[in-house]
C-alpha atoms as a PDB file:
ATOM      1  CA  UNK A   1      36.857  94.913  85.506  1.00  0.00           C
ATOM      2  CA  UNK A   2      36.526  91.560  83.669  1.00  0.00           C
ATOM      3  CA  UNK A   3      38.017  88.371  85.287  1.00  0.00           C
ATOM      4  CA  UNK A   4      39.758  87.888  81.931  1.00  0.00           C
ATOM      5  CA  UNK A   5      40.767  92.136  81.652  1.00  0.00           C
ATOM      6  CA  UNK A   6      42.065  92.081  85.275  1.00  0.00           C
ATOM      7  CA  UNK A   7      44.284  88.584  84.061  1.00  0.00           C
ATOM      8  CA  UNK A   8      45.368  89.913  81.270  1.00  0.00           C
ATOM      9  CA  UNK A   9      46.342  93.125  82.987  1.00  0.00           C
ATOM     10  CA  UNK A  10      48.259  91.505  85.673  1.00  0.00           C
ATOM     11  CA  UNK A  11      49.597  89.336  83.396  1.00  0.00           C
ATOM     12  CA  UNK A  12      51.453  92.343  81.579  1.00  0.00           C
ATOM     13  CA  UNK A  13      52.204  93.734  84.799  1.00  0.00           C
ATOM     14  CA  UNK A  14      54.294  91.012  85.603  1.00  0.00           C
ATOM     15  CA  UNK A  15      55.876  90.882  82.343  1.00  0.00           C
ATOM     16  CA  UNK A  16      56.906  94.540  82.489  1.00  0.00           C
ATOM     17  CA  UNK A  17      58.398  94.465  86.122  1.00  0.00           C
ATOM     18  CA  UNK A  18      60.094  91.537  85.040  1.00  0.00           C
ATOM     19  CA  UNK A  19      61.637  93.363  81.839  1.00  0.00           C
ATOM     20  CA  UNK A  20      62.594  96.606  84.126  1.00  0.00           C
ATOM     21  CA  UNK A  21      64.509  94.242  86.877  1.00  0.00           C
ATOM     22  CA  UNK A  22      66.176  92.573  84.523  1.00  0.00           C
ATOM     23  CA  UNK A  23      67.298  95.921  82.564  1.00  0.00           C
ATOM     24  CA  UNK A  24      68.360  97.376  84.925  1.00  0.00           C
ATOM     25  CA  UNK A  25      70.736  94.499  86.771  1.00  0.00           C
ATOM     26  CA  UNK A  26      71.733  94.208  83.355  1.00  0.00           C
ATOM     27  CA  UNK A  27      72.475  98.063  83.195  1.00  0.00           C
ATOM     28  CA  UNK A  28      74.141  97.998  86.610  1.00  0.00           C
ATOM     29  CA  UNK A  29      76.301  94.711  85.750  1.00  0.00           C
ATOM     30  CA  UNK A  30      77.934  95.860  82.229  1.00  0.00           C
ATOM     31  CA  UNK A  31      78.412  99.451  83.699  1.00  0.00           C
ATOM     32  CA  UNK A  32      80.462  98.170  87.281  1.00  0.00           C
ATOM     33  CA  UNK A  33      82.868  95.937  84.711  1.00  0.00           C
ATOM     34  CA  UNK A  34      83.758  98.749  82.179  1.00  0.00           C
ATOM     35  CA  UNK A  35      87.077  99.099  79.962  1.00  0.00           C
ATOM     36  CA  UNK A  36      88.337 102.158  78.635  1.00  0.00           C
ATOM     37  CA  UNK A  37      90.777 102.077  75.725  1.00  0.00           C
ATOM     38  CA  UNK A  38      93.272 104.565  74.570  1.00  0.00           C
ATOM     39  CA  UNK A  39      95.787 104.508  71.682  1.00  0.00           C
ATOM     40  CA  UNK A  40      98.244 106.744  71.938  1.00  0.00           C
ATOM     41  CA  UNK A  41      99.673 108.141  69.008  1.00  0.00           C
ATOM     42  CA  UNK A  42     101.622 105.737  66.957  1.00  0.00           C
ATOM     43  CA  UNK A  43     104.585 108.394  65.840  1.00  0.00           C
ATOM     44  CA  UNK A  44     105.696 109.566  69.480  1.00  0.00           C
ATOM     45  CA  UNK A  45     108.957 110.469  69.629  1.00  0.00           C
ATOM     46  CA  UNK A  46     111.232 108.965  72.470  1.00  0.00           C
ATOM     47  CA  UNK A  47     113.308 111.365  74.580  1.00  0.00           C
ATOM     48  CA  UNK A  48     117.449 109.771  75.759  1.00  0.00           C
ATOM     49  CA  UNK A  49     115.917 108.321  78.885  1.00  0.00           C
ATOM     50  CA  UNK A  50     112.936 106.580  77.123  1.00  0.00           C
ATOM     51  CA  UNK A  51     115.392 105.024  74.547  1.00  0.00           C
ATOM     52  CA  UNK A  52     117.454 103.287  77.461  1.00  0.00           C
ATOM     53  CA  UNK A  53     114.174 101.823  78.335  1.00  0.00           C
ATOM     54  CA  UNK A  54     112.895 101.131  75.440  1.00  0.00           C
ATOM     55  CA  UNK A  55     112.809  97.005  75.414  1.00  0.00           C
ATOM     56  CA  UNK A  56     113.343  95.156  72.496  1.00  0.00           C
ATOM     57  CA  UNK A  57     110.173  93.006  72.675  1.00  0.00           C
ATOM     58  CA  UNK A  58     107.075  93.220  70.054  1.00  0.00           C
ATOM     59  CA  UNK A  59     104.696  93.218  72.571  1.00  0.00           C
ATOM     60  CA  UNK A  60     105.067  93.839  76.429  1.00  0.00           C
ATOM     61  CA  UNK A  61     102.127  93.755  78.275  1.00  0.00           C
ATOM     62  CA  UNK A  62     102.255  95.385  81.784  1.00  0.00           C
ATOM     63  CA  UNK A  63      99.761  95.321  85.107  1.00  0.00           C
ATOM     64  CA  UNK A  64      99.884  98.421  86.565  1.00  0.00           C
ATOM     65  CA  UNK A  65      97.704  99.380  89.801  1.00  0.00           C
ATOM     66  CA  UNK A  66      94.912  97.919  91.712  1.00  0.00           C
ATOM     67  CA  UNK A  67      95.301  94.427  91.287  1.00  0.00           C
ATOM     68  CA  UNK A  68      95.217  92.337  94.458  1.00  0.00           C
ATOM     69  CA  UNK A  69      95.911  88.459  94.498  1.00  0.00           C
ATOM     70  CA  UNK A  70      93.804  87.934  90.735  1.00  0.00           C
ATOM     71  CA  UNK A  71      94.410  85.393  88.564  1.00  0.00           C
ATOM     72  CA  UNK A  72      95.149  86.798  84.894  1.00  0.00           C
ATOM     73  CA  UNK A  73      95.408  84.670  81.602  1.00  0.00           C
ATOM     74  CA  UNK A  74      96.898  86.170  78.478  1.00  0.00           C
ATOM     75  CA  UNK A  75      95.813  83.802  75.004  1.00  0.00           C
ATOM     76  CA  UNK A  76      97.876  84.955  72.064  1.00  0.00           C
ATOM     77  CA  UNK A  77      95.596  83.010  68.862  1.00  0.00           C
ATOM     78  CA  UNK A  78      93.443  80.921  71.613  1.00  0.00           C
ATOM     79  CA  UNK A  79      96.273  79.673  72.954  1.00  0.00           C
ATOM     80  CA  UNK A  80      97.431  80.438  76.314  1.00  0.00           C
ATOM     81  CA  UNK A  81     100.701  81.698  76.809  1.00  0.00           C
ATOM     82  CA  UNK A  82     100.513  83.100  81.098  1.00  0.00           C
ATOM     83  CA  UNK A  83      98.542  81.881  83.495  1.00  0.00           C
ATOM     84  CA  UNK A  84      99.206  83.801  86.997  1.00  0.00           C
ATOM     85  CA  UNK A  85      98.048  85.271  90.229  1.00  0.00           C
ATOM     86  CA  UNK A  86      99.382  88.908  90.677  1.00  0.00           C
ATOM     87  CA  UNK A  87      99.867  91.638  92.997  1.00  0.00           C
ATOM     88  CA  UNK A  88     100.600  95.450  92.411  1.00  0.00           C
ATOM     89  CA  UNK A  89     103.571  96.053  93.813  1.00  0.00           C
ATOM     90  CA  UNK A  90     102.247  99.950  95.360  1.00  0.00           C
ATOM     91  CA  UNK A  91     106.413 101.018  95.812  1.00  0.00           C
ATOM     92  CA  UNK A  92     106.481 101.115  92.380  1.00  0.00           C
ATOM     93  CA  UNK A  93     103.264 100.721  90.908  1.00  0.00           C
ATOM     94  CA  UNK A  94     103.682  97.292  89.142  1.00  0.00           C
ATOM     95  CA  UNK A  95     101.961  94.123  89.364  1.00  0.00           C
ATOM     96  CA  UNK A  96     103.672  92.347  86.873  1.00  0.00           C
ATOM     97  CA  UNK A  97     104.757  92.344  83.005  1.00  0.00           C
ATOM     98  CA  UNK A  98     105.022  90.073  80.265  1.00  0.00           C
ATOM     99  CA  UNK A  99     106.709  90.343  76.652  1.00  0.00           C
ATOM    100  CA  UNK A 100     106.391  88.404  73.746  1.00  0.00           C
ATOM    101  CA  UNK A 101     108.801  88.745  70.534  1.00  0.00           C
ATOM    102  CA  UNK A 102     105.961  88.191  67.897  1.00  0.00           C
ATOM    103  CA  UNK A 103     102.294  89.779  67.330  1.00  0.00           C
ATOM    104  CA  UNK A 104      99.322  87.829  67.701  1.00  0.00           C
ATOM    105  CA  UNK A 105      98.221  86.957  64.382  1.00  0.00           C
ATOM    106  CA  UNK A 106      94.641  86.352  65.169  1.00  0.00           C
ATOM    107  CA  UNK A 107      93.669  87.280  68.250  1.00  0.00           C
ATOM    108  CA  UNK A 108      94.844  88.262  71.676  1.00  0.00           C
ATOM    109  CA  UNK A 109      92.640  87.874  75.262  1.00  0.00           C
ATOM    110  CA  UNK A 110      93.500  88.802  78.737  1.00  0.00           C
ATOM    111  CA  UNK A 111      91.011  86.662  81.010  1.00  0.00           C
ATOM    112  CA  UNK A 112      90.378  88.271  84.522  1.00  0.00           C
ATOM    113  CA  UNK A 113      88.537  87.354  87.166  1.00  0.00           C
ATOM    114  CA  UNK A 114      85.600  89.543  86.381  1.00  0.00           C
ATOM    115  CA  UNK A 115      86.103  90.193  82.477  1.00  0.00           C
ATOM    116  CA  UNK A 116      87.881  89.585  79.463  1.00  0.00           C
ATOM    117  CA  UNK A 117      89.438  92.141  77.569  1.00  0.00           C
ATOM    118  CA  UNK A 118      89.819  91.516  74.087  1.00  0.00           C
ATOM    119  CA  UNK A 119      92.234  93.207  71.628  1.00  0.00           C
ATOM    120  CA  UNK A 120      92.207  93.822  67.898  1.00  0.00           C
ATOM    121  CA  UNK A 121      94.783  92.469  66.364  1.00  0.00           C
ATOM    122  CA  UNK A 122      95.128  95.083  63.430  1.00  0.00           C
ATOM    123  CA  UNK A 123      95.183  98.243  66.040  1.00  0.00           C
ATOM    124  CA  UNK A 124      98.041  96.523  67.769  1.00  0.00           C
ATOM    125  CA  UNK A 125     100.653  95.763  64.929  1.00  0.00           C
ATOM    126  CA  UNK A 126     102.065  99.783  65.289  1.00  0.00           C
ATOM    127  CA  UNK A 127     102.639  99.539  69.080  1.00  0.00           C
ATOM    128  CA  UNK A 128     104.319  98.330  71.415  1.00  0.00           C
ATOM    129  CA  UNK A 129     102.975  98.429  74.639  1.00  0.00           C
ATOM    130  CA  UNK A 130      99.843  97.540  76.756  1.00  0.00           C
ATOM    131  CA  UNK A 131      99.648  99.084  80.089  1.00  0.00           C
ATOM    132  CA  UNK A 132      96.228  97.742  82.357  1.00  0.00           C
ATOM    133  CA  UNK A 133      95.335  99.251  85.532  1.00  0.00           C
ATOM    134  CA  UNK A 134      91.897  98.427  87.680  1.00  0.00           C
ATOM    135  CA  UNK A 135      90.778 100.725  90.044  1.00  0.00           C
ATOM    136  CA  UNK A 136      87.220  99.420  91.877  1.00  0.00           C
ATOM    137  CA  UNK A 137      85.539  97.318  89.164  1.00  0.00           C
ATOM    138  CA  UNK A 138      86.631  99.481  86.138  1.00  0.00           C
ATOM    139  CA  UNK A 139      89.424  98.940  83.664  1.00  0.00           C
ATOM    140  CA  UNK A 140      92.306 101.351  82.085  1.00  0.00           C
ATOM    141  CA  UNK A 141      93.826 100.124  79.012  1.00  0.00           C
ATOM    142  CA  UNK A 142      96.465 102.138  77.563  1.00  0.00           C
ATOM    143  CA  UNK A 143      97.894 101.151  74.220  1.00  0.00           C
ATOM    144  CA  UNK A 144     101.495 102.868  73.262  1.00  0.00           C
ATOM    145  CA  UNK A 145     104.956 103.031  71.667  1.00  0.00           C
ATOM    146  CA  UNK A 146     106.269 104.906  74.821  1.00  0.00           C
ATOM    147  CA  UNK A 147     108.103 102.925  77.858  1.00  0.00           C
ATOM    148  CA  UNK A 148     106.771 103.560  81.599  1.00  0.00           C
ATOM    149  CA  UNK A 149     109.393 103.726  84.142  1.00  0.00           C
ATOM    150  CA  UNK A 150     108.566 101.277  87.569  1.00  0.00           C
ATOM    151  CA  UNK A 151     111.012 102.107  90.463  1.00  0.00           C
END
């Protein structure tokens, strides 16, 4: 082989390893911080017990399991309405909840330590409720009309 081939070759080499480390860190990072969204359906229909807890709030936004000492930060239209450190409660399965009487209008955020989950303002304008729960490094988001019970 050429002096020039066997530069050119190694050259390329280098290149490709390069591409396939950084794929694949880049594979491994996105896939260890996932979210996973559901919408329920927006015409449930609440049972006696649900209607009792049924709160009167536009939009209640609750921490459910797995969170351990994190700082959250909710922005309703890039402006930031909590900023807190919270703990599930395991006894009932709660870290913490917060309510607001009026939609975003733009855009709503919920900065965590290791991502930031970002809402649609249009799919949120027929619910109520946002329930979050982390278990390891992945997210549950459930979007709803229907009350969860904590106690």
């Amino acid at each position: 082989m050429k002096t020039n081939d066997l530069h050119s070759f190694l050259q390329n080499h280098y290149k490709l390893s390069y591409f396939l480390v950084f794929s694949s860190l880049s594979f491994v990072s996105c896939k260890s911080q996932s979210i996973e969204y559901v919408y329920e359906d927006r015409s449930i229909i609440l049972n006696e017990m649900e209607k009792r807890f049924d709160v009167k709030e536009r939009l209640n936004i609750f921490f459910e399991s797995g969170f351990k000492d994190e700082n959250v930060r909710i922005l309703i239209d890039s402006k930031e309405k909590y900023n807190d450190n919270i703990t599930t409660d395991n006894t009932i399965g709660l870290a913490k909840n917060y309510s607001f009487n009026e939609l975003p209008k733009k855009d709503l955020k919920i900065n965590l330590p290791e991502l930031v989950i970002n809402f649609q303002v249009e799919k949120l304008k027929d619910y109520k409720y946002i329930y979050i729960q982390k278990k390891e490094k992945k997210y549950f988001v459930l979007i709803s009309n229907k009350p969860h019970f904590y106690y």
